[in-house]
Protein backbone atom coordinates (compact mmCIF):
# COMPACT_ATOMS: atom_id res chain seq x y z
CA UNK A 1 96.82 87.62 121.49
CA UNK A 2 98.19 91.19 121.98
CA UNK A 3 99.04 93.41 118.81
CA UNK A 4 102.68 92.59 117.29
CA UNK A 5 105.16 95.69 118.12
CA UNK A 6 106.05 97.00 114.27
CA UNK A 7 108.84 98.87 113.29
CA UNK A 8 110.03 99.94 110.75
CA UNK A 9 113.73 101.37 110.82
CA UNK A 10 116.25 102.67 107.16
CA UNK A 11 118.11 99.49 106.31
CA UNK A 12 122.04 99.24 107.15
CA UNK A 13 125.02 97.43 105.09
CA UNK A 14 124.04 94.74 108.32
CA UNK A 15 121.64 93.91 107.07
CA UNK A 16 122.28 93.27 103.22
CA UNK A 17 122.54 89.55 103.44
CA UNK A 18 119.07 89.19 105.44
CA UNK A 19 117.35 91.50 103.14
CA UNK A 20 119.07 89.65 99.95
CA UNK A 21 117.14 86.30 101.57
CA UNK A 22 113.84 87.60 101.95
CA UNK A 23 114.29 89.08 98.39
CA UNK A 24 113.87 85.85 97.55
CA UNK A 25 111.01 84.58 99.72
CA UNK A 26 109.31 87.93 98.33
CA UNK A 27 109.89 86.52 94.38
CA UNK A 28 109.29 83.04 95.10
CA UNK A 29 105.94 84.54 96.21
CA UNK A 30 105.39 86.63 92.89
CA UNK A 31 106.57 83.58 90.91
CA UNK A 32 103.24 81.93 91.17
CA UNK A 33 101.84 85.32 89.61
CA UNK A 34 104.67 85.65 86.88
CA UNK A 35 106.18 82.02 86.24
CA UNK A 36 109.42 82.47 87.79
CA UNK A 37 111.48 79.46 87.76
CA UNK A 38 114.93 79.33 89.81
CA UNK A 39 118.37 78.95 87.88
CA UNK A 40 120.43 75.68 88.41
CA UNK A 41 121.50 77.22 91.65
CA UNK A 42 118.33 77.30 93.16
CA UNK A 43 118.04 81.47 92.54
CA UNK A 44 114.87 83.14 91.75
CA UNK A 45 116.67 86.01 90.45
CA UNK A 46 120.35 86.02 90.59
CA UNK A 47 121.68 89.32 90.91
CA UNK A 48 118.15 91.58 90.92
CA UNK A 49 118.67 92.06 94.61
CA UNK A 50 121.63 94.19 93.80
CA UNK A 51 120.00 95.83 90.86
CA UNK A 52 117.60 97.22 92.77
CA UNK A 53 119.77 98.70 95.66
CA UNK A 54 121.46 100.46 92.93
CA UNK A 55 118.86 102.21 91.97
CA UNK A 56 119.14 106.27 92.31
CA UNK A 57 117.36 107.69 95.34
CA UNK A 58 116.17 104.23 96.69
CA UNK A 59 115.14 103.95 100.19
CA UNK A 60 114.88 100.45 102.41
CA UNK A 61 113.21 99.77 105.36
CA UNK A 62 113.54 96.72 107.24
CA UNK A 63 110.28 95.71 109.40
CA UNK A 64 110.30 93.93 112.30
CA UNK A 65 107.40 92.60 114.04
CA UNK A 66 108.22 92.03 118.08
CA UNK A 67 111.54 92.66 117.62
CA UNK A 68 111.88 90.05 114.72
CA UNK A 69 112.98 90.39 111.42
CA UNK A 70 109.36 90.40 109.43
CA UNK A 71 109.94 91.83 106.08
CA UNK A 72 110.98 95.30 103.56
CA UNK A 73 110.02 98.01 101.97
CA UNK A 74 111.38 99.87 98.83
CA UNK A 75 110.93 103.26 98.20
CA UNK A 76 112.29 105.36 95.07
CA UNK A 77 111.40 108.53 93.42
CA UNK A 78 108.79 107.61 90.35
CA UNK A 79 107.67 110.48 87.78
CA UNK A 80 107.85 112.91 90.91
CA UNK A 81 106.41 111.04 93.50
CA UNK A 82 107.07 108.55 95.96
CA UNK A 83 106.55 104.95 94.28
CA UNK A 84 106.23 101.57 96.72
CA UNK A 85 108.76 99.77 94.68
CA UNK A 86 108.69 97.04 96.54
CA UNK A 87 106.98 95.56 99.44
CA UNK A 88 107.36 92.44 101.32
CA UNK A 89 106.18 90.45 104.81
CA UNK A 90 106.82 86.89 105.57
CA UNK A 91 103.89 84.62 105.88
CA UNK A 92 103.90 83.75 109.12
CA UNK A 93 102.44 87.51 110.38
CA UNK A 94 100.50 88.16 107.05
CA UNK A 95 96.79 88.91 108.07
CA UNK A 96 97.95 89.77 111.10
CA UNK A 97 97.91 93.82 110.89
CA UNK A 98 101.54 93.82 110.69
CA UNK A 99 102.01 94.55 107.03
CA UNK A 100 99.31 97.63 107.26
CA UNK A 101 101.32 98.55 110.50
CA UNK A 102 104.49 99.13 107.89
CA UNK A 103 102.90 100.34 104.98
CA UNK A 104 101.43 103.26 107.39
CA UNK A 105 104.94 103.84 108.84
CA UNK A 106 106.76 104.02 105.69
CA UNK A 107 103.81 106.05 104.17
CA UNK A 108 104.27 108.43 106.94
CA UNK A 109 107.94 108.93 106.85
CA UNK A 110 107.32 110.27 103.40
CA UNK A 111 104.27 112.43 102.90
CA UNK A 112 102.83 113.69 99.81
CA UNK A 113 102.03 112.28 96.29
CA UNK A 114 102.76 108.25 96.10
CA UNK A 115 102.46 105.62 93.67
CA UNK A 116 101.91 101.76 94.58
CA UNK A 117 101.95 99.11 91.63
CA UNK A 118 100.47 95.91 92.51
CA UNK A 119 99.41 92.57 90.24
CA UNK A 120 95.53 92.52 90.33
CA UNK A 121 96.00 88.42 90.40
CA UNK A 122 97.46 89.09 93.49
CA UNK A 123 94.39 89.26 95.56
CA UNK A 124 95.78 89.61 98.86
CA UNK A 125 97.59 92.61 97.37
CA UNK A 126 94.65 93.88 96.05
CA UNK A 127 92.78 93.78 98.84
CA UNK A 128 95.47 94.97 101.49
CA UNK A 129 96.25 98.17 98.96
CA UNK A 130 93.09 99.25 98.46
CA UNK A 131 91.75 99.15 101.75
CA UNK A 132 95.17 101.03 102.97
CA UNK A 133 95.05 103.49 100.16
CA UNK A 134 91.18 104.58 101.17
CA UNK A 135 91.94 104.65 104.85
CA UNK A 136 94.90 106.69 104.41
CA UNK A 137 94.16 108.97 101.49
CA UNK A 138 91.06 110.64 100.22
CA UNK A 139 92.18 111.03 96.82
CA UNK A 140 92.56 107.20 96.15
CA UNK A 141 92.91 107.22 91.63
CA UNK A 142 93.59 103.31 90.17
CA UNK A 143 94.83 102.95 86.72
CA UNK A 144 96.35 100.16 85.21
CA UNK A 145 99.52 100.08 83.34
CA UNK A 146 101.61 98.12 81.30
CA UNK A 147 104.52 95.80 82.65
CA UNK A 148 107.52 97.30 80.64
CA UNK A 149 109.26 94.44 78.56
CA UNK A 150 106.56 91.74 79.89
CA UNK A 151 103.62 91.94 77.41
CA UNK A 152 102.50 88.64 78.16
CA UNK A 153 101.50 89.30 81.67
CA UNK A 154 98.17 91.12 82.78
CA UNK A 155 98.64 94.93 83.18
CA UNK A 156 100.11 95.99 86.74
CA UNK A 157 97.96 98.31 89.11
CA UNK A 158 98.48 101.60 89.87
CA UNK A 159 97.06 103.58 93.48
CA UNK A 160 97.77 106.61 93.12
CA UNK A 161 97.40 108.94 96.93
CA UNK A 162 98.32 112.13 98.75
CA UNK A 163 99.47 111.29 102.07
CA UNK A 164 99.18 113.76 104.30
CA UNK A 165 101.92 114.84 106.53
């Protein structure tokens, strides 16, 4: 099987409605971590989509993989550096080398000092942001931190790089 074709391209009012789905494909995935339950609607979470493409200075990319809608990434400024807000990549090309294929591309549009939260229960995530964060920085510092508001959860987390530009 040939290498998928990633790209990773600034998200357009276009494509608001796909990106609102896989928002929730990306929190139905997190609610095994964090006991999300949907609303009588069927929601995950109703109107956090929104919230977060309000927030100042955020940035989304869509990914595609072969030309096919594959995932996002959200990136915002964070106590003056670059913070992976929120990262996403449907199942189906997970393991695959297309998520790493993204993270490098958004990583790169954006050089210097970045900070990427992740749930340590999430052991895919653990594993796929550690071994990025050591093959693309040499100044790889973890910490862990807690959620804001959630005290009952396990602490988020925290890679903390210099990407080079």
């Amino acid at each position: 099987m040939l290498p998928a074709v990633v790209t990773v391209t600034p998200a357009t009012d276009a494509d608001r409605a796909a990106l609102g789905r896989l928002f929730q494909l990306y929190w139905h995935d997190l609610s095994e971590l964090r006991g999300s339950m949907p609303d009588r609607d069927g929601v995950l979470v109703a109107g956090r989509f929104e919230e977060r493409l309000a927030t100042p200075g955020l940035v989304t990319y869509v990914i595609e993989s072969d030309g096919r809608l594959a995932g996002f990434a959200m990136v915002r400024p964070h106590e003056g550096r670059h913070l992976m807000a929120e990262f996403f990549v449907v199942r189906a090309v997970r393991r695959r080398g297309v998520g790493a294929a993204a993270a490098r591309a958004v990583l790169a549009r954006t050089p210097g000092p970045w900070s990427i939260p992740f749930q340590e229960e999430n052991d895919g995530a653990a594993r796929f942001w550690r071994a990025l964060g050591a093959e693309v920085a040499a100044d790889v510092v973890e910490e862990r931190r807690p959620v804001p508001g959630k005290p009952h959860i396990p602490p988020d987390v925290w890679l903390f790089l210099t990407v080079s530009g």
